[in-house]
PDB file of N, CA and C in Angstrom:
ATOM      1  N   UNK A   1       1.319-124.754 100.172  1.00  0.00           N
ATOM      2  CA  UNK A   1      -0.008-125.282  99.968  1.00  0.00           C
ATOM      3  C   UNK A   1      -1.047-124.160  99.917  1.00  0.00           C
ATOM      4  N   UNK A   2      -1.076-123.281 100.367  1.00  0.00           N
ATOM      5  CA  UNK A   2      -1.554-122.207 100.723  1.00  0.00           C
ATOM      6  C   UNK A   2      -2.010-121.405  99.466  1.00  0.00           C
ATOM      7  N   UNK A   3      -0.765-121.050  98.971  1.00  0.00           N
ATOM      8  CA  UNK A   3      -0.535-120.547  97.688  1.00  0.00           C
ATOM      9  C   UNK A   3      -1.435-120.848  96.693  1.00  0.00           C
ATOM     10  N   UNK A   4      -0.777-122.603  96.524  1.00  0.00           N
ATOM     11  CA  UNK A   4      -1.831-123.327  95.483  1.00  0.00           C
ATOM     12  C   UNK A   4      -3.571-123.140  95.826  1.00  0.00           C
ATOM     13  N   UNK A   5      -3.633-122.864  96.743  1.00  0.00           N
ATOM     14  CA  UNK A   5      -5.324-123.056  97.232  1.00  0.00           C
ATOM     15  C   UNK A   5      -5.445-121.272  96.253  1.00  0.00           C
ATOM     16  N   UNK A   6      -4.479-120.650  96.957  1.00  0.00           N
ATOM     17  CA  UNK A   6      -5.268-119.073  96.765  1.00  0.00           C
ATOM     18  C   UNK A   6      -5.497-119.223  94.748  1.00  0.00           C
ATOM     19  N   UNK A   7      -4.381-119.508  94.462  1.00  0.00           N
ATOM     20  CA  UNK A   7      -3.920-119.858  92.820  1.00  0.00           C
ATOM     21  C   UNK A   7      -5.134-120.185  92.079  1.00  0.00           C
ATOM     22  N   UNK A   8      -5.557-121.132  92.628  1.00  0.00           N
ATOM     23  CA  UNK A   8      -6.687-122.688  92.119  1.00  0.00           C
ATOM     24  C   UNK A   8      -7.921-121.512  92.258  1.00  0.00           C
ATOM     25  N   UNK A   9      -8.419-120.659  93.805  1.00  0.00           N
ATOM     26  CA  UNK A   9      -9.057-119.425  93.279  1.00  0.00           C
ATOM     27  C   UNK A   9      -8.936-118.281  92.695  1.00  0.00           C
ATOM     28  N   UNK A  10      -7.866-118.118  92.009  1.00  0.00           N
ATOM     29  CA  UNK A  10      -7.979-117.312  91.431  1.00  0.00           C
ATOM     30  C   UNK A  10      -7.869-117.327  90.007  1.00  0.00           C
ATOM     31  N   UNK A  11      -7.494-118.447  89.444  1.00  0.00           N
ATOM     32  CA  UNK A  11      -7.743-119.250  88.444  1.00  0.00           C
ATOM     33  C   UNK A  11      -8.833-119.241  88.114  1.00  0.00           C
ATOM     34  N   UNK A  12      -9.714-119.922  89.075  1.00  0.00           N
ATOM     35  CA  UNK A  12     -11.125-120.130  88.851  1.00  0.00           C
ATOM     36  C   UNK A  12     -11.908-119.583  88.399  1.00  0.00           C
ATOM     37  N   UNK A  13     -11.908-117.656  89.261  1.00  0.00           N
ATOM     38  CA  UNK A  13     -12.634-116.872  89.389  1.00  0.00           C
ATOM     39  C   UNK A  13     -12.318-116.547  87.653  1.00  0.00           C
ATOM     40  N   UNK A  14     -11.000-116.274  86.926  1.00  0.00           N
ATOM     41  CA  UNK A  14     -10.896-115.809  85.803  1.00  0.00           C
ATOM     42  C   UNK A  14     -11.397-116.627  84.667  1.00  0.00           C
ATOM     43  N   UNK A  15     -11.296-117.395  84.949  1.00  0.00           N
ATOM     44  CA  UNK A  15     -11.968-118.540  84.104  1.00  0.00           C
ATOM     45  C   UNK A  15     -13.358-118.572  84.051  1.00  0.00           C
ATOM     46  N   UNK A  16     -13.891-118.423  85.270  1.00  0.00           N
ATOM     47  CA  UNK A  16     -15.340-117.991  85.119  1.00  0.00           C
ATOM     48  C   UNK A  16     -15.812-116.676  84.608  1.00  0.00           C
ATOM     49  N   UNK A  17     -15.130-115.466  84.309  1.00  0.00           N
ATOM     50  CA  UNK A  17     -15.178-114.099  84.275  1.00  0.00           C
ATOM     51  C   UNK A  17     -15.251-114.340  82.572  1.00  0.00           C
ATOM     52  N   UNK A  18     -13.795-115.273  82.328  1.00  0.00           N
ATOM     53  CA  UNK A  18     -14.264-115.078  80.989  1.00  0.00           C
ATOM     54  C   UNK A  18     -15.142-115.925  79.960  1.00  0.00           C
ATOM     55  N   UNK A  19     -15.578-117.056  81.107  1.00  0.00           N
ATOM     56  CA  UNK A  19     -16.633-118.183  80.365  1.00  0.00           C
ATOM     57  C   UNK A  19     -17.689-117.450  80.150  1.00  0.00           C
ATOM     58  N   UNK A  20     -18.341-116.500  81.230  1.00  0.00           N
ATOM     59  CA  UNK A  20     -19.489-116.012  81.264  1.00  0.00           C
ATOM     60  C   UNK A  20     -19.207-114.752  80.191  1.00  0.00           C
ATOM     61  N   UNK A  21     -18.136-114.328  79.756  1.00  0.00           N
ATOM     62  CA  UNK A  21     -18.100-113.073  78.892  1.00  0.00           C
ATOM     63  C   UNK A  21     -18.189-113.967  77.250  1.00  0.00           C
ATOM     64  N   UNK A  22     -17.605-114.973  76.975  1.00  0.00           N
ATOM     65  CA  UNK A  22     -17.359-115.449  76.324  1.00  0.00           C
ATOM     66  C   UNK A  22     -18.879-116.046  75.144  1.00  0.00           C
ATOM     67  N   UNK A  23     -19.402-116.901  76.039  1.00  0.00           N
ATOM     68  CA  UNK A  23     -21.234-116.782  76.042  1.00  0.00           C
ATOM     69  C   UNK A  23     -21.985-115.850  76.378  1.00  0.00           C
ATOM     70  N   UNK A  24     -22.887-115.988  75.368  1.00  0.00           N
ATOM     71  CA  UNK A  24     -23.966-114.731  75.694  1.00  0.00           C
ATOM     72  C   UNK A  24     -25.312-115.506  76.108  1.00  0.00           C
ATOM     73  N   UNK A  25     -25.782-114.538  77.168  1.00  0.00           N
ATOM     74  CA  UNK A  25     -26.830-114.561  77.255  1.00  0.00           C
ATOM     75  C   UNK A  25     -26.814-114.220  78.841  1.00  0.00           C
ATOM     76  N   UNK A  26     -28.008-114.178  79.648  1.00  0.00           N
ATOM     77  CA  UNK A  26     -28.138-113.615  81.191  1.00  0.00           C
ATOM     78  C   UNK A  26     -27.658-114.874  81.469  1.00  0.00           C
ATOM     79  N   UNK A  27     -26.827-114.574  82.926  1.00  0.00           N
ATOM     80  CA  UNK A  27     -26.293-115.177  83.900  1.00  0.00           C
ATOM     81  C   UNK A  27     -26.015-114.351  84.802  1.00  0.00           C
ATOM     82  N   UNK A  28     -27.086-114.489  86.034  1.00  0.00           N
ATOM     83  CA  UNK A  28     -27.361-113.862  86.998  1.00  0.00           C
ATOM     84  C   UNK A  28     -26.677-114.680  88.405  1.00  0.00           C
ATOM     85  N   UNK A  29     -24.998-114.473  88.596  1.00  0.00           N
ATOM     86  CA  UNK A  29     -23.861-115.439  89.391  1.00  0.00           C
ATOM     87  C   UNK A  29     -23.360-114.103  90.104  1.00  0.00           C
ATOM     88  N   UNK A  30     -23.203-114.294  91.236  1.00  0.00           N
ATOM     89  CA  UNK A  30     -22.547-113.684  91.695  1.00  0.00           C
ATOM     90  C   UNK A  30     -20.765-114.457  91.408  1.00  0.00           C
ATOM     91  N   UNK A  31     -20.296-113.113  92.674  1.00  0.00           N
ATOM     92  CA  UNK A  31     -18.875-113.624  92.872  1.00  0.00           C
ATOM     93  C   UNK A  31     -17.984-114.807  93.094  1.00  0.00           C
ATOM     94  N   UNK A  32     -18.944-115.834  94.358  1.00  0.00           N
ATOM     95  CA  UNK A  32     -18.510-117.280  94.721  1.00  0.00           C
ATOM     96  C   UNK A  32     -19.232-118.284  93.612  1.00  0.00           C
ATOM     97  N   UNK A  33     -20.341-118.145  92.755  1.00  0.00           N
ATOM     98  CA  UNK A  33     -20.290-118.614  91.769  1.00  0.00           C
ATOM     99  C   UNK A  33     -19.720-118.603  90.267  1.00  0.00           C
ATOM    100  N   UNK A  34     -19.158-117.597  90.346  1.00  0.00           N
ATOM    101  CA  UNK A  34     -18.339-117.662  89.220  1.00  0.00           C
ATOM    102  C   UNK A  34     -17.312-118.126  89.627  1.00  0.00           C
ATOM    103  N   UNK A  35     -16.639-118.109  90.690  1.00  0.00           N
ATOM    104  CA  UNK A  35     -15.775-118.617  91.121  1.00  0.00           C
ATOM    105  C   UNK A  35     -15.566-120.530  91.196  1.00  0.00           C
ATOM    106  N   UNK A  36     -16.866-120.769  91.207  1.00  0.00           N
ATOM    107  CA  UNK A  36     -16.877-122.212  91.450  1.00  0.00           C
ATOM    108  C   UNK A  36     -16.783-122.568  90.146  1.00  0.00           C
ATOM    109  N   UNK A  37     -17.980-121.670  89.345  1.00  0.00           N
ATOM    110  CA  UNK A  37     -18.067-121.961  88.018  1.00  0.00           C
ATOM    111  C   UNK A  37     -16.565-122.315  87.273  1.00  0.00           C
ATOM    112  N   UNK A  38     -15.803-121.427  87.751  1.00  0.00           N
ATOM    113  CA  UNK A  38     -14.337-121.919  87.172  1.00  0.00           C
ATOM    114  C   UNK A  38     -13.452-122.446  87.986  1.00  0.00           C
ATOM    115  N   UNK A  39     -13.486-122.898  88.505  1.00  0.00           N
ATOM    116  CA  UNK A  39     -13.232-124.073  88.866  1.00  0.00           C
ATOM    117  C   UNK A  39     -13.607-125.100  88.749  1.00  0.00           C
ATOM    118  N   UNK A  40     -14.943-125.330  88.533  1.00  0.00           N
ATOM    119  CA  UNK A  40     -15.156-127.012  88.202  1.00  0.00           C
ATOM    120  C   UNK A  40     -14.658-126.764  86.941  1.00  0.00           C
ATOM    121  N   UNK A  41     -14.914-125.842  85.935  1.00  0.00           N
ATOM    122  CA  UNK A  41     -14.423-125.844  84.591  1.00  0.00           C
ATOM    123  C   UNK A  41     -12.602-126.028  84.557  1.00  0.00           C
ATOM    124  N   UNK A  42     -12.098-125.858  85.214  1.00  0.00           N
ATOM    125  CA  UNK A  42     -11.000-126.226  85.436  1.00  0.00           C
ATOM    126  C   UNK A  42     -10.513-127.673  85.527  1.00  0.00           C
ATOM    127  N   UNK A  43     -11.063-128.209  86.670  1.00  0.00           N
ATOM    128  CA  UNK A  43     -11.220-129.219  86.508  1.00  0.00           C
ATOM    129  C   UNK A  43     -11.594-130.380  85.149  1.00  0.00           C
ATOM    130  N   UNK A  44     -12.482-129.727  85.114  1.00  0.00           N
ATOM    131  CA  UNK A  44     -13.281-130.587  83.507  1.00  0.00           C
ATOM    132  C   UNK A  44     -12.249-130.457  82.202  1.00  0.00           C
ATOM    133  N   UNK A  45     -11.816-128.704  81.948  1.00  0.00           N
ATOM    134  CA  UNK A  45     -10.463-128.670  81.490  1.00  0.00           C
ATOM    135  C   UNK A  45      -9.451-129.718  81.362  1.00  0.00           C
ATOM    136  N   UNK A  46      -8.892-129.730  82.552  1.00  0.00           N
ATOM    137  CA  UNK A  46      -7.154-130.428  83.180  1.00  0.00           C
ATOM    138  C   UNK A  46      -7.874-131.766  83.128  1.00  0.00           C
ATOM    139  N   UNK A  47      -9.348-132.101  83.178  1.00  0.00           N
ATOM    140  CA  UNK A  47      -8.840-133.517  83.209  1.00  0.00           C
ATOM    141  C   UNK A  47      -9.057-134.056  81.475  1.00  0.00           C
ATOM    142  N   UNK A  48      -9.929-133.968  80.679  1.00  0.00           N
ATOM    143  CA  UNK A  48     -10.330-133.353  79.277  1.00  0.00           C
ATOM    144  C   UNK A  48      -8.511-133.401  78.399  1.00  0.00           C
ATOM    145  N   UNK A  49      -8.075-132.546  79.080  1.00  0.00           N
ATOM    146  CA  UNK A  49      -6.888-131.969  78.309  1.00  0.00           C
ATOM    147  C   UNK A  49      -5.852-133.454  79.014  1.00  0.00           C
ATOM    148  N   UNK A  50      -5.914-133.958  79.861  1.00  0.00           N
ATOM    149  CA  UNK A  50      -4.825-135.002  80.108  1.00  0.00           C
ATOM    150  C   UNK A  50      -5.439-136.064  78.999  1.00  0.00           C
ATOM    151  N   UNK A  51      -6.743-136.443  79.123  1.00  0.00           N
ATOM    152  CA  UNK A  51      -7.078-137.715  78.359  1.00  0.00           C
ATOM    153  C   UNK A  51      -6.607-137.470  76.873  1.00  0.00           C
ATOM    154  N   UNK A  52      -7.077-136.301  76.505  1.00  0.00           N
ATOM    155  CA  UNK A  52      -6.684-136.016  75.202  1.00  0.00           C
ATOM    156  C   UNK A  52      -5.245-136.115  74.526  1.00  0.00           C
ATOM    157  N   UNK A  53      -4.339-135.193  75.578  1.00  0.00           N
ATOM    158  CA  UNK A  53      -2.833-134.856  75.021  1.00  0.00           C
ATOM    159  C   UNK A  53      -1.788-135.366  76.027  1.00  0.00           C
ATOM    160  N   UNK A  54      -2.283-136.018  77.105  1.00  0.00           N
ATOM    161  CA  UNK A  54      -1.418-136.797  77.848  1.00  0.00           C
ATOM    162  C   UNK A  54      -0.856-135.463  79.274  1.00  0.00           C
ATOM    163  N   UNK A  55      -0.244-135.964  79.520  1.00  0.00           N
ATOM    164  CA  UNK A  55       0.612-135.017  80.933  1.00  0.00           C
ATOM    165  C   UNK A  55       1.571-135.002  80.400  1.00  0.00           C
ATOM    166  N   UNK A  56       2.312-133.634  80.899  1.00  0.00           N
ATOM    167  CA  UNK A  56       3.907-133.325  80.592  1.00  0.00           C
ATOM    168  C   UNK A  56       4.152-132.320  81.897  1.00  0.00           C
ATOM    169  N   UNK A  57       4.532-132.900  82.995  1.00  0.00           N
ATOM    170  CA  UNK A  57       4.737-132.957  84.612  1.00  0.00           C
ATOM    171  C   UNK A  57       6.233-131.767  84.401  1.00  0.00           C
ATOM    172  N   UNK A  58       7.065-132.141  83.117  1.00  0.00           N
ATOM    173  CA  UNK A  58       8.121-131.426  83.244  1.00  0.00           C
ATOM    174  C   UNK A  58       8.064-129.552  82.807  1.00  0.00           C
ATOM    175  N   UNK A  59       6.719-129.451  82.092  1.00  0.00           N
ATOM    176  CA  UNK A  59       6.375-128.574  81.914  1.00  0.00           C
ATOM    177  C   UNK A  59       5.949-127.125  82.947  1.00  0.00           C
ATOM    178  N   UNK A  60       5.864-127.876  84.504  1.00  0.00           N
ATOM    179  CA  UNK A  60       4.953-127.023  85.292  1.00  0.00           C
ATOM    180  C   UNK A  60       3.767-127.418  85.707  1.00  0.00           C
ATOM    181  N   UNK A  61       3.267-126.735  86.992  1.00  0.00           N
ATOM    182  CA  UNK A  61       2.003-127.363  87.402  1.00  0.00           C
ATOM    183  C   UNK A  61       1.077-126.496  86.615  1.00  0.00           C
ATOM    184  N   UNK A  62       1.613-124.929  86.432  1.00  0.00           N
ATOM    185  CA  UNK A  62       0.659-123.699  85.742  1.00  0.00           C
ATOM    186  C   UNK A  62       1.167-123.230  83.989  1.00  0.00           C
ATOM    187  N   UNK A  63       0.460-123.438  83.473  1.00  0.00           N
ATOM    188  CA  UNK A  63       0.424-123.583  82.122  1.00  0.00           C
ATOM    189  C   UNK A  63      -0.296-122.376  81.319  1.00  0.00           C
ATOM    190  N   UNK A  64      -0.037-121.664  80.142  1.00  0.00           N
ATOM    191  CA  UNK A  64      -1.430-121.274  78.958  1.00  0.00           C
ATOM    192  C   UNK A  64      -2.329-121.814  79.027  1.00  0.00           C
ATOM    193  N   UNK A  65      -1.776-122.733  78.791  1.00  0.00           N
ATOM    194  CA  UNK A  65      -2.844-123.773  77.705  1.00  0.00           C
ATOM    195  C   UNK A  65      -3.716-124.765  79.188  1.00  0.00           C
ATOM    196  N   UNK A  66      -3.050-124.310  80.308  1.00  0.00           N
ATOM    197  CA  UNK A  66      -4.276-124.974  81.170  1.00  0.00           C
ATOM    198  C   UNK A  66      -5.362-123.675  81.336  1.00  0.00           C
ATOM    199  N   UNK A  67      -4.985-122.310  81.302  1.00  0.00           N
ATOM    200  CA  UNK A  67      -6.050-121.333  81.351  1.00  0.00           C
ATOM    201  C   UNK A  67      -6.973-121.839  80.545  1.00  0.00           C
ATOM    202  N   UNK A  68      -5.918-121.918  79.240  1.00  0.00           N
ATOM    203  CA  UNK A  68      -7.363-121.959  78.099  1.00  0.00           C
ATOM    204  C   UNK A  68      -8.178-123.199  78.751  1.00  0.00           C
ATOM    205  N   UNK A  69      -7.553-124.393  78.524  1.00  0.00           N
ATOM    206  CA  UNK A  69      -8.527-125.564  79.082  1.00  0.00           C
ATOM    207  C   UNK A  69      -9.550-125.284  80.270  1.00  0.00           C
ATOM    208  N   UNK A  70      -8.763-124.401  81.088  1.00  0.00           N
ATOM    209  CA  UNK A  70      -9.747-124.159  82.096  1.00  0.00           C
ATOM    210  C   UNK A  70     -11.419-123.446  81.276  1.00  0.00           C
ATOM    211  N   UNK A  71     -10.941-122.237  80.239  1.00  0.00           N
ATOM    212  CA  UNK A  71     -11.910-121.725  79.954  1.00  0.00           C
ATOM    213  C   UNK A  71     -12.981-122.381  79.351  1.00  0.00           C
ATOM    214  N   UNK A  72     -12.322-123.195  78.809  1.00  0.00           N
ATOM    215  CA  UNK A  72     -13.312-123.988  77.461  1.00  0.00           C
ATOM    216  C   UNK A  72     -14.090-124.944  78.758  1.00  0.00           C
ATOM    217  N   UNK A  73     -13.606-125.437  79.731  1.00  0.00           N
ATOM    218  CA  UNK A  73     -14.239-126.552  80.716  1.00  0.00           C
ATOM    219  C   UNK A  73     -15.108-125.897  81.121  1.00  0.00           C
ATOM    220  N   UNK A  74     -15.025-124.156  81.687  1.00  0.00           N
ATOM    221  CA  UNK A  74     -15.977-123.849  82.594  1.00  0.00           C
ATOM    222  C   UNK A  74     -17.221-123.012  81.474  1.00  0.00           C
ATOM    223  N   UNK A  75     -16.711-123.281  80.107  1.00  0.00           N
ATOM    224  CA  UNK A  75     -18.042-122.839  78.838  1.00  0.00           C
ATOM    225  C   UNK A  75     -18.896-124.212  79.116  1.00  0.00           C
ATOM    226  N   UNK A  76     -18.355-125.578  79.200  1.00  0.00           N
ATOM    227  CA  UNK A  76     -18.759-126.174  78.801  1.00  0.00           C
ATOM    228  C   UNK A  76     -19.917-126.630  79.989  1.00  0.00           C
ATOM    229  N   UNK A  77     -19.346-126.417  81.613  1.00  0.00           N
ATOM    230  CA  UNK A  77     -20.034-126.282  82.859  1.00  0.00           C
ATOM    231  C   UNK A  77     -21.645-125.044  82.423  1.00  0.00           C
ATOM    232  N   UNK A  78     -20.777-123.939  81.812  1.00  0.00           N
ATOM    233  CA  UNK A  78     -21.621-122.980  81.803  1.00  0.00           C
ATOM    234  C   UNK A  78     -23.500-123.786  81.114  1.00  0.00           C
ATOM    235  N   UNK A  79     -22.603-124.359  79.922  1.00  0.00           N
ATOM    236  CA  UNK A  79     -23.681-124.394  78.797  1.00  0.00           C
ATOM    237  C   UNK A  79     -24.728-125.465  79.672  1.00  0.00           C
ATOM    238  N   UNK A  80     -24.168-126.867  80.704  1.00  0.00           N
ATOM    239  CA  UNK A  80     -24.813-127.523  80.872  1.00  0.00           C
ATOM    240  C   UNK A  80     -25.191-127.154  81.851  1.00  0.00           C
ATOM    241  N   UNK A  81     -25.065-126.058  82.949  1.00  0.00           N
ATOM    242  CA  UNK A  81     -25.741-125.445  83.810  1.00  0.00           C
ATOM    243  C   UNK A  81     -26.913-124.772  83.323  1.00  0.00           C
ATOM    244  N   UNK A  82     -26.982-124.225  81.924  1.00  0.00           N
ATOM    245  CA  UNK A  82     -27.804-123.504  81.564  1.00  0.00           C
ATOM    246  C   UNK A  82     -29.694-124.531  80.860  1.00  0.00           C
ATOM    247  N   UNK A  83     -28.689-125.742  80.118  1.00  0.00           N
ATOM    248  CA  UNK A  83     -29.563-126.675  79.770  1.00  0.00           C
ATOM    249  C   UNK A  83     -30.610-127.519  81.332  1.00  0.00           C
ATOM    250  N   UNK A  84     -29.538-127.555  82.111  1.00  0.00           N
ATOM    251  CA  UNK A  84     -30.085-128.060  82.908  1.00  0.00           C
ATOM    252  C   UNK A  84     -31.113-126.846  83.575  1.00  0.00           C
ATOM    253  N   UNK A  85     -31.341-125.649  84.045  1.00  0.00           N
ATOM    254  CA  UNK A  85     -31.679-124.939  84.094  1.00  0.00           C
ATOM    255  C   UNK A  85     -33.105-124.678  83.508  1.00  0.00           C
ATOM    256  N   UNK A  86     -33.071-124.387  81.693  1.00  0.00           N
ATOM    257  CA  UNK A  86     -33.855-124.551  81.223  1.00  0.00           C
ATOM    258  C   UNK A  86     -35.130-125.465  81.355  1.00  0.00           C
ATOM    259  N   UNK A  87     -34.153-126.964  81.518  1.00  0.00           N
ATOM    260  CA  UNK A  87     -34.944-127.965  81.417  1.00  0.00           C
ATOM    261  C   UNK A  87     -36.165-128.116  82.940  1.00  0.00           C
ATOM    262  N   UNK A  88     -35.671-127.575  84.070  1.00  0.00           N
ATOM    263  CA  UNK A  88     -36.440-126.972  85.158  1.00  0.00           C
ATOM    264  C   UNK A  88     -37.538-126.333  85.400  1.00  0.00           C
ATOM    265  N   UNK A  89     -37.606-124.766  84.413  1.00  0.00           N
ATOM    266  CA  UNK A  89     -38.294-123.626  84.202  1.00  0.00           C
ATOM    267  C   UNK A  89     -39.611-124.493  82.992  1.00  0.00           C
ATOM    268  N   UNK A  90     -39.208-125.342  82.514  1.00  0.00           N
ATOM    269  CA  UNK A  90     -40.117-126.108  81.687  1.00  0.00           C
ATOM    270  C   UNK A  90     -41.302-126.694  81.910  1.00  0.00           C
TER     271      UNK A  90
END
């Protein structure tokens, strides 16, 4: 269990490393927020990617194609963190 916890952060953190490289523009996050950042994008990912293409349990719990999902989830966290953001400073 342990493992999976450290995994799930460190997942996260890369996923956020490369959401935020991926988009441009300032994003002023430290370390535990990028970290969260990918992780909820993870989340949003894995769940996104089940509705879409279903589960395949026989495949593994750790996947490619869940990185990628992770990445694209935590762009997509990114972008509406940023709108929401905006919409604040307004």
């Amino acid at each position: 269990m342990l493992w999976f916890i450290i995994s799930i952060i460190v997942i996260g953190f890369i996923a956020g490393l490369l959401a935020r490289a991926l988009v441009p523009g300032d994003d002023s996050m430290g370390l535990v927020a990028t970290t969260v950042l990918g992780i909820v994008g993870s989340l949003i990912g894995g769940f996104l990617g089940y509705v879409l293409f279903g589960a395949d349990p026989a495949s593994g719990a750790f996947q490619t194609s869940g990185l990628v999902g992770s990445v694209i989830g935590a762009i997509i966290v990114l972008l509406v963190v940023r709108m929401v953001g905006r919409r604040e400073r307004v």
